[in-house]
C-alpha atoms as a PDB file:
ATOM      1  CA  UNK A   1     -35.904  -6.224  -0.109  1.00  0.00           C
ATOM      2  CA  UNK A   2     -38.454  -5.224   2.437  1.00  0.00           C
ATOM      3  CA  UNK A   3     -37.241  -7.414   5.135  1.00  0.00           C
ATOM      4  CA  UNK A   4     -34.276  -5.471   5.190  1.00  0.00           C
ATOM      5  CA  UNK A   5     -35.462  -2.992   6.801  1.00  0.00           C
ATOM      6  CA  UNK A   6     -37.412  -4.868   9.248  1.00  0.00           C
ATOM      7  CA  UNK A   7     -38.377  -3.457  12.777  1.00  0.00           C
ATOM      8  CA  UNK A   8     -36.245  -5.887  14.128  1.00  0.00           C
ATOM      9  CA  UNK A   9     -33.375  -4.992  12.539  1.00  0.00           C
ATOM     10  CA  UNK A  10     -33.840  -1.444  13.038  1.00  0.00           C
ATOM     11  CA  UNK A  11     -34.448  -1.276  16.451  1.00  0.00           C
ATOM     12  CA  UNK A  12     -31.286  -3.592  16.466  1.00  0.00           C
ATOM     13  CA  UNK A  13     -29.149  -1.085  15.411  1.00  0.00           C
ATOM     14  CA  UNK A  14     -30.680   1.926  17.000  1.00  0.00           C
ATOM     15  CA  UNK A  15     -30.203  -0.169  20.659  1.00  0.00           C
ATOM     16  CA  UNK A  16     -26.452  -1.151  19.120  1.00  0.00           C
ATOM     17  CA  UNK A  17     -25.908   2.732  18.703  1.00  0.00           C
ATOM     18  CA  UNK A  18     -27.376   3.322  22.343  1.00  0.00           C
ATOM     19  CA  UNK A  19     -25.225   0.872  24.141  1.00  0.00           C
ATOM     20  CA  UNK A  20     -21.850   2.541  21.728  1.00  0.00           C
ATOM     21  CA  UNK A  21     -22.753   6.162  23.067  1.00  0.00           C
ATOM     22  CA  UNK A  22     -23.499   4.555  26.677  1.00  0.00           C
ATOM     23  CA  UNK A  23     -20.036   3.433  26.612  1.00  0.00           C
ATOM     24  CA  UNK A  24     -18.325   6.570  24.953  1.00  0.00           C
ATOM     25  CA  UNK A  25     -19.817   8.332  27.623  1.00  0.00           C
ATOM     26  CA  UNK A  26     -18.543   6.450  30.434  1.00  0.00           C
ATOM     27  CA  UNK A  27     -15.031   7.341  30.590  1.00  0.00           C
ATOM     28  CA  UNK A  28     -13.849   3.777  30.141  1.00  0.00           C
ATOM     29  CA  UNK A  29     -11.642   4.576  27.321  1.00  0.00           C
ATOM     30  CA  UNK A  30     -10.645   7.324  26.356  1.00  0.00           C
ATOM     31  CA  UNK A  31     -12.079  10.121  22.977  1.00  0.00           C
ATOM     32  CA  UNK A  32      -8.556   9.223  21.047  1.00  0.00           C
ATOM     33  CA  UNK A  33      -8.969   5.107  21.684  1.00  0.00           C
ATOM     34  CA  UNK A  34     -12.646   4.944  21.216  1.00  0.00           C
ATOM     35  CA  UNK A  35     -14.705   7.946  20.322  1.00  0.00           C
ATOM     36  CA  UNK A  36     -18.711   8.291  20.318  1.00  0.00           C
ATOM     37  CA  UNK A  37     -21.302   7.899  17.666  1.00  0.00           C
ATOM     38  CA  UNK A  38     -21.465  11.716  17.312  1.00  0.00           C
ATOM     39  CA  UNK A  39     -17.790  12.169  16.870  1.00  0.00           C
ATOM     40  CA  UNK A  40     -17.728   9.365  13.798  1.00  0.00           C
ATOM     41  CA  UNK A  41     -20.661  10.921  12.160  1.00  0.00           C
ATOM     42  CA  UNK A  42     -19.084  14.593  12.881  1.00  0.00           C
ATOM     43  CA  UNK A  43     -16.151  13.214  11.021  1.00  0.00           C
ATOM     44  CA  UNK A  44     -18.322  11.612   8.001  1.00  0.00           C
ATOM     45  CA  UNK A  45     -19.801  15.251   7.853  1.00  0.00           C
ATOM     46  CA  UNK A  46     -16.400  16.996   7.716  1.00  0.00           C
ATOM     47  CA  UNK A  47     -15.428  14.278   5.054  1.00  0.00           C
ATOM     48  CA  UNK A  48     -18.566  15.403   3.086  1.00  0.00           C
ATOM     49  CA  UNK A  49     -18.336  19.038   3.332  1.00  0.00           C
ATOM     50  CA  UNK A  50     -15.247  18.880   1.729  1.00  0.00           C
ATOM     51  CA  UNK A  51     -15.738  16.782  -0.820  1.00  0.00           C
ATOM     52  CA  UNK A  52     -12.944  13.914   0.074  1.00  0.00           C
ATOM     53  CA  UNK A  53     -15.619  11.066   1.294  1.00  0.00           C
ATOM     54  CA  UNK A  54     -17.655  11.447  -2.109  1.00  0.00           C
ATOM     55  CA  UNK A  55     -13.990  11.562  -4.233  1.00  0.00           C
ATOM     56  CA  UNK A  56     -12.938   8.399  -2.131  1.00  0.00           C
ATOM     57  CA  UNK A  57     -16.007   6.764  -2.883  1.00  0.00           C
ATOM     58  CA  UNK A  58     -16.054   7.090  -6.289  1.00  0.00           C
ATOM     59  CA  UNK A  59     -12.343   6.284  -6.781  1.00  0.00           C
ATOM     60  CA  UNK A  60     -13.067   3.297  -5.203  1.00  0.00           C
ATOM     61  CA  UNK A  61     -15.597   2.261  -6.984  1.00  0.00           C
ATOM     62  CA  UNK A  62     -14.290   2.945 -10.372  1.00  0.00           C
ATOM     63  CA  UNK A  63     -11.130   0.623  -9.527  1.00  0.00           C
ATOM     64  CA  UNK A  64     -13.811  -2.150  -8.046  1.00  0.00           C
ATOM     65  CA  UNK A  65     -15.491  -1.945 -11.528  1.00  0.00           C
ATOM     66  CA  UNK A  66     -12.754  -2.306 -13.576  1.00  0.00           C
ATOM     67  CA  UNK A  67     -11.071  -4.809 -11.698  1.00  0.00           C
ATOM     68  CA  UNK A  68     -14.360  -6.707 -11.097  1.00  0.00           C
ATOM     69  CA  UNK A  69     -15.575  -6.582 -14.991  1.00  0.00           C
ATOM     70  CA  UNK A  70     -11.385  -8.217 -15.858  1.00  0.00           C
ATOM     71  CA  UNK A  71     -12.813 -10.821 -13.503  1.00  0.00           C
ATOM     72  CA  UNK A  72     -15.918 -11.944 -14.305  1.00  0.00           C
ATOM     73  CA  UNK A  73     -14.705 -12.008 -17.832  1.00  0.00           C
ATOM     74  CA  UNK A  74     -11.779 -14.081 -17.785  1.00  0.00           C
ATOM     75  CA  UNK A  75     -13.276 -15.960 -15.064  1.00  0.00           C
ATOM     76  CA  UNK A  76     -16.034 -17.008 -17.126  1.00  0.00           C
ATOM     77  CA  UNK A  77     -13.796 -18.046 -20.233  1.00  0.00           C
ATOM     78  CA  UNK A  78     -11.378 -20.083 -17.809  1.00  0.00           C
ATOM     79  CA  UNK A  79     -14.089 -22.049 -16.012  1.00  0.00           C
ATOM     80  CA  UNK A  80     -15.966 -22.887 -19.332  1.00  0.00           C
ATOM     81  CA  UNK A  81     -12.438 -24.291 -20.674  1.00  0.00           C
ATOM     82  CA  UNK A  82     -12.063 -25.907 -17.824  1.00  0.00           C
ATOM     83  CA  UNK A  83     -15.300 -27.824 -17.954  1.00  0.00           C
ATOM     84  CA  UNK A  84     -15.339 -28.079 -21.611  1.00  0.00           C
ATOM     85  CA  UNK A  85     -11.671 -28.986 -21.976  1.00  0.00           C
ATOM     86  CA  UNK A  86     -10.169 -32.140 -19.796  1.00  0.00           C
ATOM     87  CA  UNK A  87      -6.705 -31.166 -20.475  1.00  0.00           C
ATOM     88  CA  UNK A  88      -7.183 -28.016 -19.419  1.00  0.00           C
ATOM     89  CA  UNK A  89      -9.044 -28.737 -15.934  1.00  0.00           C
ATOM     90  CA  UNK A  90      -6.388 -31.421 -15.220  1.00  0.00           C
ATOM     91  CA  UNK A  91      -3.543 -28.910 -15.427  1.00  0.00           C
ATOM     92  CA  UNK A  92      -4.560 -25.031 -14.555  1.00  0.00           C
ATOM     93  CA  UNK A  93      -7.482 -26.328 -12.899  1.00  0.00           C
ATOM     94  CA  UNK A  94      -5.172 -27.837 -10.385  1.00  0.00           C
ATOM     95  CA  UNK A  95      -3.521 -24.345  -9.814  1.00  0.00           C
ATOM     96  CA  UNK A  96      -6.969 -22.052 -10.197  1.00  0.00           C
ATOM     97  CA  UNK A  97      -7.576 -24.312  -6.642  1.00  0.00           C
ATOM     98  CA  UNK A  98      -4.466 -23.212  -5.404  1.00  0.00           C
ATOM     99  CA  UNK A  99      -3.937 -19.657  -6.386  1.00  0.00           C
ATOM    100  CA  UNK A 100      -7.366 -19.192  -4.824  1.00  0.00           C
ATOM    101  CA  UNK A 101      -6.549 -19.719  -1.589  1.00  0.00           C
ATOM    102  CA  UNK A 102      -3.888 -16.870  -1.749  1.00  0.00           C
ATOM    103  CA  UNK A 103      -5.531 -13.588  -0.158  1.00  0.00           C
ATOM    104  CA  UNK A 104      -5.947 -10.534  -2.339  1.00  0.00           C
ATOM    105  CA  UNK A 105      -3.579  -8.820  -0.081  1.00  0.00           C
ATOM    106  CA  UNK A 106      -0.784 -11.292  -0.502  1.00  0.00           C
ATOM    107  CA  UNK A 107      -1.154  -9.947  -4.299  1.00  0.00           C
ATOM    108  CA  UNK A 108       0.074  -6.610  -3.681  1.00  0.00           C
ATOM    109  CA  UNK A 109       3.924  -6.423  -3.731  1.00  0.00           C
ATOM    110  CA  UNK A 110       3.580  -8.392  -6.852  1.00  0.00           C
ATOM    111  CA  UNK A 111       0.651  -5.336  -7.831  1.00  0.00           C
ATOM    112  CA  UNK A 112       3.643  -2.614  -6.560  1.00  0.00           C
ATOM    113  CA  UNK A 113       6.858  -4.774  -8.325  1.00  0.00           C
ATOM    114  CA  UNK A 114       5.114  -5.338 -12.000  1.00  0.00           C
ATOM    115  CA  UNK A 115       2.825  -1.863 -12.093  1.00  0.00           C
ATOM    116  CA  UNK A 116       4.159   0.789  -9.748  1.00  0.00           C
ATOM    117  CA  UNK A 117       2.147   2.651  -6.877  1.00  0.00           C
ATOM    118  CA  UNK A 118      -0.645   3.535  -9.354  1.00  0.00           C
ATOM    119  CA  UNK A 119      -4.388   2.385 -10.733  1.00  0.00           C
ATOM    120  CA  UNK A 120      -2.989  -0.108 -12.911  1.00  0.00           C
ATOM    121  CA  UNK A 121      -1.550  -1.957  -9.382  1.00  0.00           C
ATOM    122  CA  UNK A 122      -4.456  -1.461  -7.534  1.00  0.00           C
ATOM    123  CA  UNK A 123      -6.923  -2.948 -10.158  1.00  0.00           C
ATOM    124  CA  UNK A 124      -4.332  -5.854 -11.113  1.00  0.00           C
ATOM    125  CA  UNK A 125      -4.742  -7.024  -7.000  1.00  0.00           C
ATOM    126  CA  UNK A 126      -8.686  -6.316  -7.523  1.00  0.00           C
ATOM    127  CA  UNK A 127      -9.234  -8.395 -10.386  1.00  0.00           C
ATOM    128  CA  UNK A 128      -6.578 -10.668  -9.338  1.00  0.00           C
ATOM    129  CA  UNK A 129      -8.528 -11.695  -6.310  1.00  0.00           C
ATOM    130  CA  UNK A 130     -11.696 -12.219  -7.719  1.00  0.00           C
ATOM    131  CA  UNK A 131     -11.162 -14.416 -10.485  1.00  0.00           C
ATOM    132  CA  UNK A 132     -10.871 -17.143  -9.095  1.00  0.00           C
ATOM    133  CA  UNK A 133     -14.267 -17.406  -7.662  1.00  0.00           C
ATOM    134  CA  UNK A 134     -15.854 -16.903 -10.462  1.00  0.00           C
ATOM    135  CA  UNK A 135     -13.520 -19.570 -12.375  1.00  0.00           C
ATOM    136  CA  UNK A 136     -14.341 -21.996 -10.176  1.00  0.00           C
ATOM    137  CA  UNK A 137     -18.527 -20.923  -9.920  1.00  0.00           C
ATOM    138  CA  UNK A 138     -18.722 -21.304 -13.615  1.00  0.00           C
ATOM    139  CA  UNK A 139     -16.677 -24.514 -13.936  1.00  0.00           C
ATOM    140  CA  UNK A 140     -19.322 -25.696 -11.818  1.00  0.00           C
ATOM    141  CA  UNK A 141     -22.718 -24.112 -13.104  1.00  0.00           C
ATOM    142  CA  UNK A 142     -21.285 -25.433 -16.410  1.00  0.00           C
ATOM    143  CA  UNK A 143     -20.466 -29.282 -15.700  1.00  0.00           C
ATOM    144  CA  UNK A 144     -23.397 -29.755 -13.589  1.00  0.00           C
ATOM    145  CA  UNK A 145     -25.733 -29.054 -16.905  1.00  0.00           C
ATOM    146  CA  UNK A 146     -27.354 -32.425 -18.384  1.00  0.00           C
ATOM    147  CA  UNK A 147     -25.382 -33.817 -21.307  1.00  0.00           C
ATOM    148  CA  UNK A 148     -28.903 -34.407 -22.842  1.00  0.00           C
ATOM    149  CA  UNK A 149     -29.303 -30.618 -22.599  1.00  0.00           C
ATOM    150  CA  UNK A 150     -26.358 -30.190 -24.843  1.00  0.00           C
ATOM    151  CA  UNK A 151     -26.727 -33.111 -27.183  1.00  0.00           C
ATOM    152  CA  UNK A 152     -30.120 -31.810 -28.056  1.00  0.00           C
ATOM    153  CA  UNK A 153     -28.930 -28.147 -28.457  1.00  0.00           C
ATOM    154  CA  UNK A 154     -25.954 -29.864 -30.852  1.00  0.00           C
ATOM    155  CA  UNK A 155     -28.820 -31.853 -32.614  1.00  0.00           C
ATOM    156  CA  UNK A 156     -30.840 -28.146 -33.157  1.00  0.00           C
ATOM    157  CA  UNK A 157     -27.750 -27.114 -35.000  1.00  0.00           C
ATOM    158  CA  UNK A 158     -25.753 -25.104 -31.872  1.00  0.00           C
ATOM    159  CA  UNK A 159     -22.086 -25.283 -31.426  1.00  0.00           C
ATOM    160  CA  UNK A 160     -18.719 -23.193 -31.311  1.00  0.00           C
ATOM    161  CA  UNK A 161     -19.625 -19.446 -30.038  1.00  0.00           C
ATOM    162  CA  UNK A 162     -23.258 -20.171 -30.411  1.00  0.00           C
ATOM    163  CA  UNK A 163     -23.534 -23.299 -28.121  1.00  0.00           C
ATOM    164  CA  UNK A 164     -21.394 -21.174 -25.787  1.00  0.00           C
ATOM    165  CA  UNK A 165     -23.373 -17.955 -25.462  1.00  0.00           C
ATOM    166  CA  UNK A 166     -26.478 -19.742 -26.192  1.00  0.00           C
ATOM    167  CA  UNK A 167     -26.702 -22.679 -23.864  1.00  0.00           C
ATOM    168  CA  UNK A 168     -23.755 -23.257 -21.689  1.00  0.00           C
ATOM    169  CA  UNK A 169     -23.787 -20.041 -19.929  1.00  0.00           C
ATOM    170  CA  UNK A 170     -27.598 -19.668 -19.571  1.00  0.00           C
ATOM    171  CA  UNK A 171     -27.806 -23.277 -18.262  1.00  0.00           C
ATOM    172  CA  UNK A 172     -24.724 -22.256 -16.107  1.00  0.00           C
ATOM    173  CA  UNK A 173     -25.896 -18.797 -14.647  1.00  0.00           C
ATOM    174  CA  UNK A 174     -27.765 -19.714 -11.329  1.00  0.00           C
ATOM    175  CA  UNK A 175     -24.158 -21.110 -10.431  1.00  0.00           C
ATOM    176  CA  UNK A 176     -22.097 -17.847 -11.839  1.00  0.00           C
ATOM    177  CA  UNK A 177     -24.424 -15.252 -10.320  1.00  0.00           C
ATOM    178  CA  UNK A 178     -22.865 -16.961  -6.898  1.00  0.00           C
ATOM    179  CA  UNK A 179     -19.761 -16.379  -8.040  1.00  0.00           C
ATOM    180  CA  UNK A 180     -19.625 -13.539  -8.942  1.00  0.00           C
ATOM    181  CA  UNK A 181     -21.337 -12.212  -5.929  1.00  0.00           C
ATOM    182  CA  UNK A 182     -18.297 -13.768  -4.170  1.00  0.00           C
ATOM    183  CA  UNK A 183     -16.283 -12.448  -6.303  1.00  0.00           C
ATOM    184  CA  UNK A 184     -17.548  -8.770  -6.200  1.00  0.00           C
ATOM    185  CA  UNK A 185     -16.821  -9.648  -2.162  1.00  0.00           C
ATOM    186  CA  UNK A 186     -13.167 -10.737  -2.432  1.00  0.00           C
ATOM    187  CA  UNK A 187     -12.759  -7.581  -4.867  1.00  0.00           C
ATOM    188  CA  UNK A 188     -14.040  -5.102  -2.857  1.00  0.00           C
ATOM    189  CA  UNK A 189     -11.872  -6.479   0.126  1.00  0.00           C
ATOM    190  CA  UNK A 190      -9.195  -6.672  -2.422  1.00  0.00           C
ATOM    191  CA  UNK A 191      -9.724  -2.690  -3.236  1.00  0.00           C
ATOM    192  CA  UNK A 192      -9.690  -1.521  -0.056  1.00  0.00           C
ATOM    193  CA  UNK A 193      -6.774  -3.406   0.991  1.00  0.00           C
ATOM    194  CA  UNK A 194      -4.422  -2.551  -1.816  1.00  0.00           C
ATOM    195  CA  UNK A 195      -5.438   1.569  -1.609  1.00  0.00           C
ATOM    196  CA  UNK A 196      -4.214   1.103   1.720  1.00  0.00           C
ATOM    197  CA  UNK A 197      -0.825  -0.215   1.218  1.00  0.00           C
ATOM    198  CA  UNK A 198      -0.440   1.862  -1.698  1.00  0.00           C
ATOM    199  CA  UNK A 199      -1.149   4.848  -0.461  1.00  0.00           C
ATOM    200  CA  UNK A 200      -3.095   5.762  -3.450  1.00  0.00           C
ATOM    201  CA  UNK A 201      -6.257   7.857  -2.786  1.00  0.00           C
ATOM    202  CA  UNK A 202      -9.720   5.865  -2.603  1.00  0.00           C
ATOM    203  CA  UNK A 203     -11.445   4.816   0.696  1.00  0.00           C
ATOM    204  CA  UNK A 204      -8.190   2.659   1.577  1.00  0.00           C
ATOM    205  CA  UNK A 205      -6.112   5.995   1.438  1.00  0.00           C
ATOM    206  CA  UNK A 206      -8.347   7.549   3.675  1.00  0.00           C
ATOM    207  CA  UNK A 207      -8.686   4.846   6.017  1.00  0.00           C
ATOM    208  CA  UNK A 208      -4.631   4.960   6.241  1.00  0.00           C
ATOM    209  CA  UNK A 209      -4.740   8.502   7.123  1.00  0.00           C
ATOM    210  CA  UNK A 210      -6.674   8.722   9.851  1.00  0.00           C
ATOM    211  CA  UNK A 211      -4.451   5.911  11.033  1.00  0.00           C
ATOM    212  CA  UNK A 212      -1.191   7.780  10.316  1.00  0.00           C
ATOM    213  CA  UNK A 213      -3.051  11.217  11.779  1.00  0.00           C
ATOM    214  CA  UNK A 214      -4.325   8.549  14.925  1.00  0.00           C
ATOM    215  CA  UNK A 215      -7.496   9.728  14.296  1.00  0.00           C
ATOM    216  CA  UNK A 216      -9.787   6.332  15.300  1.00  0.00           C
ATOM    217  CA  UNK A 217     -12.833   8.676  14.715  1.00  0.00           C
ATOM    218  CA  UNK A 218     -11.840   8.577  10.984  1.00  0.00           C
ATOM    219  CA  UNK A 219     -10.804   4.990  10.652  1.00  0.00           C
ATOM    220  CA  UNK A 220     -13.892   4.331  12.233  1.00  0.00           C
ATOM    221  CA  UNK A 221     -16.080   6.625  10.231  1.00  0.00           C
ATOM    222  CA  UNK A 222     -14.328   4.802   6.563  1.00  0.00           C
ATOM    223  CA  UNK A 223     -15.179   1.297   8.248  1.00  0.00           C
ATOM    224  CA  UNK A 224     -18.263   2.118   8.210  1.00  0.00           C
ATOM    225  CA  UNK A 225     -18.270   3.459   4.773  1.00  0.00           C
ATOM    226  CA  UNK A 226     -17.217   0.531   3.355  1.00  0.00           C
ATOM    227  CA  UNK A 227     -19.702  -2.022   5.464  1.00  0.00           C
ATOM    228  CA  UNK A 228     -22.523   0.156   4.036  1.00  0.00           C
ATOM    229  CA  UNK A 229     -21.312   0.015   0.566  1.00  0.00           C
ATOM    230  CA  UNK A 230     -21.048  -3.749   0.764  1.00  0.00           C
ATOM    231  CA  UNK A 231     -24.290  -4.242   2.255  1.00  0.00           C
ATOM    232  CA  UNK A 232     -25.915  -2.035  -0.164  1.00  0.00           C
ATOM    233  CA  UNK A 233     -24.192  -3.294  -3.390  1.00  0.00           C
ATOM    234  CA  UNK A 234     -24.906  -6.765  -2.233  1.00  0.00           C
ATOM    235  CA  UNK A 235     -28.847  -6.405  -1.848  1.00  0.00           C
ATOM    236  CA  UNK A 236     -29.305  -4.092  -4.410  1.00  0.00           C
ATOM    237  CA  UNK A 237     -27.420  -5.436  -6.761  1.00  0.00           C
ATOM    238  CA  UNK A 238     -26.458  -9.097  -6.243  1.00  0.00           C
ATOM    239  CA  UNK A 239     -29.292 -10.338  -4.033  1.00  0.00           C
ATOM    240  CA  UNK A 240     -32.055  -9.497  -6.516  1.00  0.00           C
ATOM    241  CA  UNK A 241     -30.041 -10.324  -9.358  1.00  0.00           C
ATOM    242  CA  UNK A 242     -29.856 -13.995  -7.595  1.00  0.00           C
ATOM    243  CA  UNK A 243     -33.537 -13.591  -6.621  1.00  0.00           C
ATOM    244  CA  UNK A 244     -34.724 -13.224 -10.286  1.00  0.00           C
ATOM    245  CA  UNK A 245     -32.658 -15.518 -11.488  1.00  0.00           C
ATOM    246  CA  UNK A 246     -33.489 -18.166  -9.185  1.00  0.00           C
ATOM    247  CA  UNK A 247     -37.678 -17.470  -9.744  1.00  0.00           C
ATOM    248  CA  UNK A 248     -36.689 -17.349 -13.224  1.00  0.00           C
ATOM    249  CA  UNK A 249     -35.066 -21.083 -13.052  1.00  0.00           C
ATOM    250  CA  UNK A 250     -37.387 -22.627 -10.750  1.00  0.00           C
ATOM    251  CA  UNK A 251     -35.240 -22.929  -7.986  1.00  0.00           C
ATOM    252  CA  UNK A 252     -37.540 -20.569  -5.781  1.00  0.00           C
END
């Protein structure tokens, strides 16, 4: 994790602030259209003082982890069926590759129609949108093991539940750790997206209201939220998950 914080890559964004408060400053545009680096972090400040950043955050998250944990779950018990289970690739395999290219927005009148402007909605378009990924990740992972790998594990006395939790999905896991780190992407997008249609609290309700209030300080100031969260959630958590997985499998 060290090279992410580089010199490089913090001088980068230091000079990338410089140049945005160069240009606030110049009277191009003007506060209301695009405000400075001090007036976004003035309104991250007023957002933390009062407590509605932190209660955004964590209203967020809970939905991400709830809709991200339905995911991973069933996607991991669909794309094991579907490897496993010609029948069963042939036929919702075929739509898995098709509902997947739907966007997790595109989910949400159905979210609004079946569950009503509340968590249940929100989480339904947040799972929703990341199951597929990880459907198709562990189909993968999962027919790409060697059939001599699971004859021998057969042969050792392995099958049903056991040959499942045993060997297929340790053999498969270098392949579902990528999906569900693509998953955890199209769910966060997924979260965001739906709080702000819904209207619904989280930092999608927030980001609406600075748009509805036409403060661009505060849209601006959520944006930036969010990037942060992703970045950090994705080297934190997913990157060294992958990384000791990968040394752990040889692939590194």
């Amino acid at each position: 994790m060290a090279k992410n914080y580089s010199p490089h890559r913090i001088a980068f964004y230091i000079g990338l602030i410089a140049v945005w408060q160069i240009i606030a400053m110049s009277g191009i545009w003007p506060d209301n259209i695009f405000p400075s680096p001090y007036e976004v972090a003035e309104d991250l400040a007023y957002g933390a003082a009062d407590g509605s950043l932190f209660y955004g955050i964590g209203t967020s998250m809970l939905r991400l982890s709830v809709g991200l944990a339905i995911a991973i779950g069933g996607g991991i018990i669909l794309g094991i069926f579907m490897a496993r289970v010609e029948v069963v690739n042939q036929t919702v395999g075929s739509l898995v590759l098709g509902l997947q290219s739907i966007p997790s927005i595109a989910w949400v009148p159905l979210g609004i129609l079946w569950y009503g402007f509340n968590d249940a909605g929100i989480i339904f378009v947040t799972a929703i949108g990341a199951i597929f990924a990880v459907t198709i990740n562990t189909y993968t992972g999962v027919k790409n093991i060697d059939p001599h790998f699971i004859e021998a594990a057969r042969n050792m006395g392995a099958k049903g539940s056991q040959l499942i939790t045993s060997v297929l999905i340790p053999a498969a896991f270098p392949y579902m750790i990528s999906g569900f780190k693509q998953g955890w992407a199209f769910a966060w997008r997924g979260v965001i997206g739906a709080e702000l249609l819904f209207a619904y609290l989280g930092l999608g309700f927030l980001l609406g209201a600075g748009r509805s209030l036409n403060d661009v300080s505060q849209v601006i100031a959520i944006m930036l939220v969010i990037m942060v969260i992703g970045l950090i959630v994705d080297g934190v958590v997913f990157q060294r998950l992958e990384n000791k997985v990968m040394s752990r499998w040889g692939l590194r």
